[in-house]
Protein backbone atom coordinates (compact mmCIF):
# COMPACT_ATOMS: atom_id res chain seq x y z
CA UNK A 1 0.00 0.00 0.00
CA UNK A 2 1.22 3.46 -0.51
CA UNK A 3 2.18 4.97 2.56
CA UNK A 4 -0.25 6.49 4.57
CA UNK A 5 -3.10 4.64 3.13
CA UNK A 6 -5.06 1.35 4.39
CA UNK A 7 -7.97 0.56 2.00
CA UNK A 8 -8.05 3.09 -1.20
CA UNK A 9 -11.44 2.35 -2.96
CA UNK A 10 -12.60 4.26 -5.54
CA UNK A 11 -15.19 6.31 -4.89
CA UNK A 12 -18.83 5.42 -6.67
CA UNK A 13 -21.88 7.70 -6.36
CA UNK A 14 -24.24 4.42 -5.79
CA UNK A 15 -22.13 2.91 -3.08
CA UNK A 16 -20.83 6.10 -1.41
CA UNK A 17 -23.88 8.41 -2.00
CA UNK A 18 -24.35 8.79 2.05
CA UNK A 19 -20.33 9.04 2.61
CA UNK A 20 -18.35 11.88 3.43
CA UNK A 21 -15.54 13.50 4.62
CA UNK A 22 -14.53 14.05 8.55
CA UNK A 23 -13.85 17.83 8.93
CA UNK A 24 -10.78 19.05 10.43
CA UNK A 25 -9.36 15.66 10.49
CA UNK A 26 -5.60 16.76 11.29
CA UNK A 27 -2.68 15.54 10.22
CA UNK A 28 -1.94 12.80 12.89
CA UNK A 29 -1.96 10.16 10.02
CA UNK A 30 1.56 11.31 9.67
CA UNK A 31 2.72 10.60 13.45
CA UNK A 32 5.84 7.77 13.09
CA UNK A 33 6.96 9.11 9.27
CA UNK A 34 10.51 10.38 9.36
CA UNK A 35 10.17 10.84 5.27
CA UNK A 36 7.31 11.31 2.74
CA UNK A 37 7.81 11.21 -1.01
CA UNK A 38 7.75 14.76 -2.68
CA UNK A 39 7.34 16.08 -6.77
CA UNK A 40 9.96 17.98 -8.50
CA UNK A 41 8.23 20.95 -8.85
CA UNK A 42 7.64 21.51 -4.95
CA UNK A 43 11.61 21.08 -4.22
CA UNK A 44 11.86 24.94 -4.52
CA UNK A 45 9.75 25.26 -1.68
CA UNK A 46 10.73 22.54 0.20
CA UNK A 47 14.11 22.67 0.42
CA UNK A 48 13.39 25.92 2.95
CA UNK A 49 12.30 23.62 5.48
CA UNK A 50 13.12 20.22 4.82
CA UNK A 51 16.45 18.49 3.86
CA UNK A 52 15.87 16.76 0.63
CA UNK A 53 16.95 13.23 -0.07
CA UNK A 54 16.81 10.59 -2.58
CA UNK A 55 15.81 6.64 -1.35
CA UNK A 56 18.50 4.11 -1.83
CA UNK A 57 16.88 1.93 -4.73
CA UNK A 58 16.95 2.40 -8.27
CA UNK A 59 14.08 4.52 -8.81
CA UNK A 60 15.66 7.32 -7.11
CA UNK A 61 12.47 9.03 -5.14
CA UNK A 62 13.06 12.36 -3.86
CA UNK A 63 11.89 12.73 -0.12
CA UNK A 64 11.64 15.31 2.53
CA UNK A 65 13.19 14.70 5.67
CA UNK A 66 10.94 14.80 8.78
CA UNK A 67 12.62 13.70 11.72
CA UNK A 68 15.99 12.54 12.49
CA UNK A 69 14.78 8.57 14.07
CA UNK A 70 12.92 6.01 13.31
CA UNK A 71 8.84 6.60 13.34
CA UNK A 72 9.65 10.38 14.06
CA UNK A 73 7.70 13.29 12.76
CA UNK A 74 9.44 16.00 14.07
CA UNK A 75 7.15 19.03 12.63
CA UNK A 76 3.70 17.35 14.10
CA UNK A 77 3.03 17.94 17.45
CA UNK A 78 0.28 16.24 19.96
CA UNK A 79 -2.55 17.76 18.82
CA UNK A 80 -2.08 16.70 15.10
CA UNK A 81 -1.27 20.15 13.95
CA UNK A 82 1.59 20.75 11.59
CA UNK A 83 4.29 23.33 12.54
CA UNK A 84 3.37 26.95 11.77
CA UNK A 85 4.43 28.84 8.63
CA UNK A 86 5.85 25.46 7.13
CA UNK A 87 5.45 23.92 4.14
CA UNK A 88 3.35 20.72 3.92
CA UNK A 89 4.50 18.91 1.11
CA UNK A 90 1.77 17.63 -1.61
CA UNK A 91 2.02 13.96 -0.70
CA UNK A 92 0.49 14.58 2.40
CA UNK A 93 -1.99 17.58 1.64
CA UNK A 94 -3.59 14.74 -1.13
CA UNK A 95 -4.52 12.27 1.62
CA UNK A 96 -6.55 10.87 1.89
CA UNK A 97 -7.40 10.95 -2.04
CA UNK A 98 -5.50 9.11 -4.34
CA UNK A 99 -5.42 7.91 -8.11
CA UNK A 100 -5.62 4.03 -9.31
CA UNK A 101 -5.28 2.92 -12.45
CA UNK A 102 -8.37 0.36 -13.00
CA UNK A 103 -7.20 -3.12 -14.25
CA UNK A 104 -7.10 -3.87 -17.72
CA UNK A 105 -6.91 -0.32 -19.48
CA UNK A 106 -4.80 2.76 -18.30
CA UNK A 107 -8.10 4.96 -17.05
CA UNK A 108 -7.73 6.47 -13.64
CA UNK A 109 -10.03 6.26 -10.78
CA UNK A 110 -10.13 8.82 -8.21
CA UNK A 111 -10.11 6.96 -4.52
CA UNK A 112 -10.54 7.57 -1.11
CA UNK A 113 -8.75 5.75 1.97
CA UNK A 114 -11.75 4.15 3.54
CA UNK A 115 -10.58 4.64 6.82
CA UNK A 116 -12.75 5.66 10.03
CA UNK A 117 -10.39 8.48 10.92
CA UNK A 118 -10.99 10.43 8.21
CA UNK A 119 -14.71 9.15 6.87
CA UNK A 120 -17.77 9.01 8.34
CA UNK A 121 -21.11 8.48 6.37
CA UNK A 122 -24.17 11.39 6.51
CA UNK A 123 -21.79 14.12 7.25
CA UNK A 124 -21.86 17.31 5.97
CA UNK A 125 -18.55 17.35 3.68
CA UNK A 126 -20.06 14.68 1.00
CA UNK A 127 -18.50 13.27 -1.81
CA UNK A 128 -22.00 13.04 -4.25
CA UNK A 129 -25.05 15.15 -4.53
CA UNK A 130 -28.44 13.44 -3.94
CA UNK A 131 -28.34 13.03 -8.02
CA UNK A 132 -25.31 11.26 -7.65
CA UNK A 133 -23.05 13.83 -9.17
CA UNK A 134 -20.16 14.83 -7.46
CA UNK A 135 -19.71 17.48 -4.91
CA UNK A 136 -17.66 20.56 -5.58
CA UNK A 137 -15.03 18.74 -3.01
CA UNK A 138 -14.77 15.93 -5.14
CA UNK A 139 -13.73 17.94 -8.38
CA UNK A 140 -11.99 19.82 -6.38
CA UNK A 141 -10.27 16.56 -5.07
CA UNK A 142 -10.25 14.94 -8.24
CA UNK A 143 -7.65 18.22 -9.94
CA UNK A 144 -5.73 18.32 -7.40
CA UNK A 145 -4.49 14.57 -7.49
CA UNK A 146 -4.82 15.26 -11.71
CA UNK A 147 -2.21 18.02 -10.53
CA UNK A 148 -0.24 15.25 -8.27
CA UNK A 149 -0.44 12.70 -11.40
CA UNK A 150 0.89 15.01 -13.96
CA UNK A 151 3.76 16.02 -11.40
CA UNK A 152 4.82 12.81 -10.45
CA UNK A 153 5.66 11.39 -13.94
CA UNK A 154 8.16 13.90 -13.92
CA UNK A 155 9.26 13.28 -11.07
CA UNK A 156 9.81 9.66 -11.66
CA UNK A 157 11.98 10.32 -14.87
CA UNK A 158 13.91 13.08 -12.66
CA UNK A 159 14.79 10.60 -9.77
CA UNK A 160 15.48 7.55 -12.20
CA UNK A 161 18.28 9.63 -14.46
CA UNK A 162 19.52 10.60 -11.58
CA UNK A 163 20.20 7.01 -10.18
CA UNK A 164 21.08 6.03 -13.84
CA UNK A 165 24.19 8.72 -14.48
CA UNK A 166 25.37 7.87 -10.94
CA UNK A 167 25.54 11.21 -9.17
CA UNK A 168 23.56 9.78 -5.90
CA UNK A 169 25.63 8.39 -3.38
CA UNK A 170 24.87 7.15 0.04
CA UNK A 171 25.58 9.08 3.46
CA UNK A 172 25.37 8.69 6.68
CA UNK A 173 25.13 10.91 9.23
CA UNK A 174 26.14 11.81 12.47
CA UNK A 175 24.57 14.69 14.08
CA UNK A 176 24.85 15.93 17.64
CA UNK A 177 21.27 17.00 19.57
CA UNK A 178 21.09 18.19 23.06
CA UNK A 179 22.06 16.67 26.00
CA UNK A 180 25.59 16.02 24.33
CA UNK A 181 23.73 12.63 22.44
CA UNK A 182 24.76 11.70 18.80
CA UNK A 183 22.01 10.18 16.12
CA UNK A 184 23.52 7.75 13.25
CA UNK A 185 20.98 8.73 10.47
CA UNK A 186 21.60 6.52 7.19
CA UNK A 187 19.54 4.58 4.50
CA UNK A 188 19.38 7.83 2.14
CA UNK A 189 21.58 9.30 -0.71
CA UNK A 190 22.66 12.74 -1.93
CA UNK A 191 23.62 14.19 -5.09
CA UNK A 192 27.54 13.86 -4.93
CA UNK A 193 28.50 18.02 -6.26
CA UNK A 194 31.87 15.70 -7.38
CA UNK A 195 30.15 13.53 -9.33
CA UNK A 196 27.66 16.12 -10.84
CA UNK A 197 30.76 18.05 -11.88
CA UNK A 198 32.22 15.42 -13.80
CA UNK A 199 29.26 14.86 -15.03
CA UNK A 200 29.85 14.18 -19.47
CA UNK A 201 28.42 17.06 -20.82
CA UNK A 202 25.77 15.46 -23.44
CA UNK A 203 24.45 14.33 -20.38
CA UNK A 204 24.43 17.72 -18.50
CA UNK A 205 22.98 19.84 -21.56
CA UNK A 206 20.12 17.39 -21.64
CA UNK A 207 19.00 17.74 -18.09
CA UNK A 208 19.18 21.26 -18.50
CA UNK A 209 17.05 20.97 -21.42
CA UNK A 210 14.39 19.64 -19.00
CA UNK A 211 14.96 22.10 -16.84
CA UNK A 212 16.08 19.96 -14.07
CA UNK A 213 18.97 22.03 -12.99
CA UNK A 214 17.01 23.93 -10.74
CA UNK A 215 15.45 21.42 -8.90
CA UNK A 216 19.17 19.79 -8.26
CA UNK A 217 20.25 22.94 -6.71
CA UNK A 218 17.28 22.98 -4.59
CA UNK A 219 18.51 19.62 -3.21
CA UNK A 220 21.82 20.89 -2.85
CA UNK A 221 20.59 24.34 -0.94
CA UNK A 222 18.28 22.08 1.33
CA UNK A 223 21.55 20.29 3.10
CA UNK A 224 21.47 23.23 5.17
CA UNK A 225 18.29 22.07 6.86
CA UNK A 226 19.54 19.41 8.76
CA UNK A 227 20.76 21.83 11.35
CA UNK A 228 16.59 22.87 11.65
CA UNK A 229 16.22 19.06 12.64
CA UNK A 230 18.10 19.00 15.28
CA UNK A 231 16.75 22.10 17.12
């Protein structure tokens, strides 16, 4: 399942005509994350608050950092709530709608995560009008993961080239806290600025092409944000 999510269905007016959305659900479905998955268009923005890594297989996902341990969320605190004036990456403002491509044929189905938390059924936040078309929070849902769709494609080819040319190497890390204690924080890799430099330059002009250049800088700028982990 993709993280964060227990039972995606997809959402029918005859089946879910009475079903709606909990409001003000909070966040706490992120409590025990130390990393979500993010899109390479938000790595401007989120490499202001988070460090940004890429995970150690082959597909070369970029991810924000949250917290420094295992199962440690380090920007939610115990009343669900997100730290102020921080970016919430896209991942987790989507949740808990998702696509799903329907077996057989490549058509997309918007879902939701049919989970009590975040569902209940004759509330006021519906998903379907009483003639079974859907509420303006439905379209509304359905663009934005259209939006999230489109954006992770991209994303995908990004992360993959990346992990193909060989510029992503693994680190660990050692970083004091207080109370003179060390954390060992490993299992992610960085874009090497060594290897990006020697880096053949049909290879270089073609990322820049795709604008990607950018977004690699971002990464690079967003090393500085480990330091905002630790306080």
């Amino acid at each position: 399942m993709p993280l964060f999510y227990k039972k995606p269905t997809p959402l029918d007016a005859k089946l879910h005509e009475k079903l709606a959305l909990k409001k003000n659900f909070g966040l706490g479905f992120t409590k025990g994350v130390n990393a979500v998955p993010i899109n390479l268009i938000e790595m401007p923005q989120v490499c202001h608050y988070y460090p940004i890594a890429f995970s150690p297989d082959g597909s070369g996902t970029p991810v924000a950092i949250l917290g420094l341990r295992d199962s440690e969320n380090l920007f939610l605190n115990s009343k669900g709530e997100w730290a102020a004036d921080t970016y919430i990456p896209a991942y987790i403002r989507r949740y808990p709608f998702i696509f799903s491509e329907m077996p057989g044929n490549d058509q997309l189905s918007l879902c939701i995560d049919l989970n009590d938390d975040v569902t209940e059924q004759n509330g006021e936040q519906k998903f379907f009008e009483t003639d079974g078309k859907p509420t303006a929070l439905a379209n509304n849902a359905l663009e934005f993961c259209k939006s999230y769709h489109a954006a992770a494609k991209h994303t995908i080819e990004f992360g993959k080239a990346l992990a193909d040319a060989g510029v992503l190497v693994q680190r660990q890390a050692e970083i004091a806290v207080s109370g003179n204690k060390k954390i060992n924080f490993s299992g992610f890799r960085i874009v090497d600025e060594a290897k990006l430099a020697d880096l053949d330059d049909k290879t270089f002009l073609a990322w820049r092409k795709k604008g990607w250049l950018p977004f690699i800088y971002a990464h690079l700028f967003s090393g500085a944000q480990w330091q905002r982990l630790t306080k």
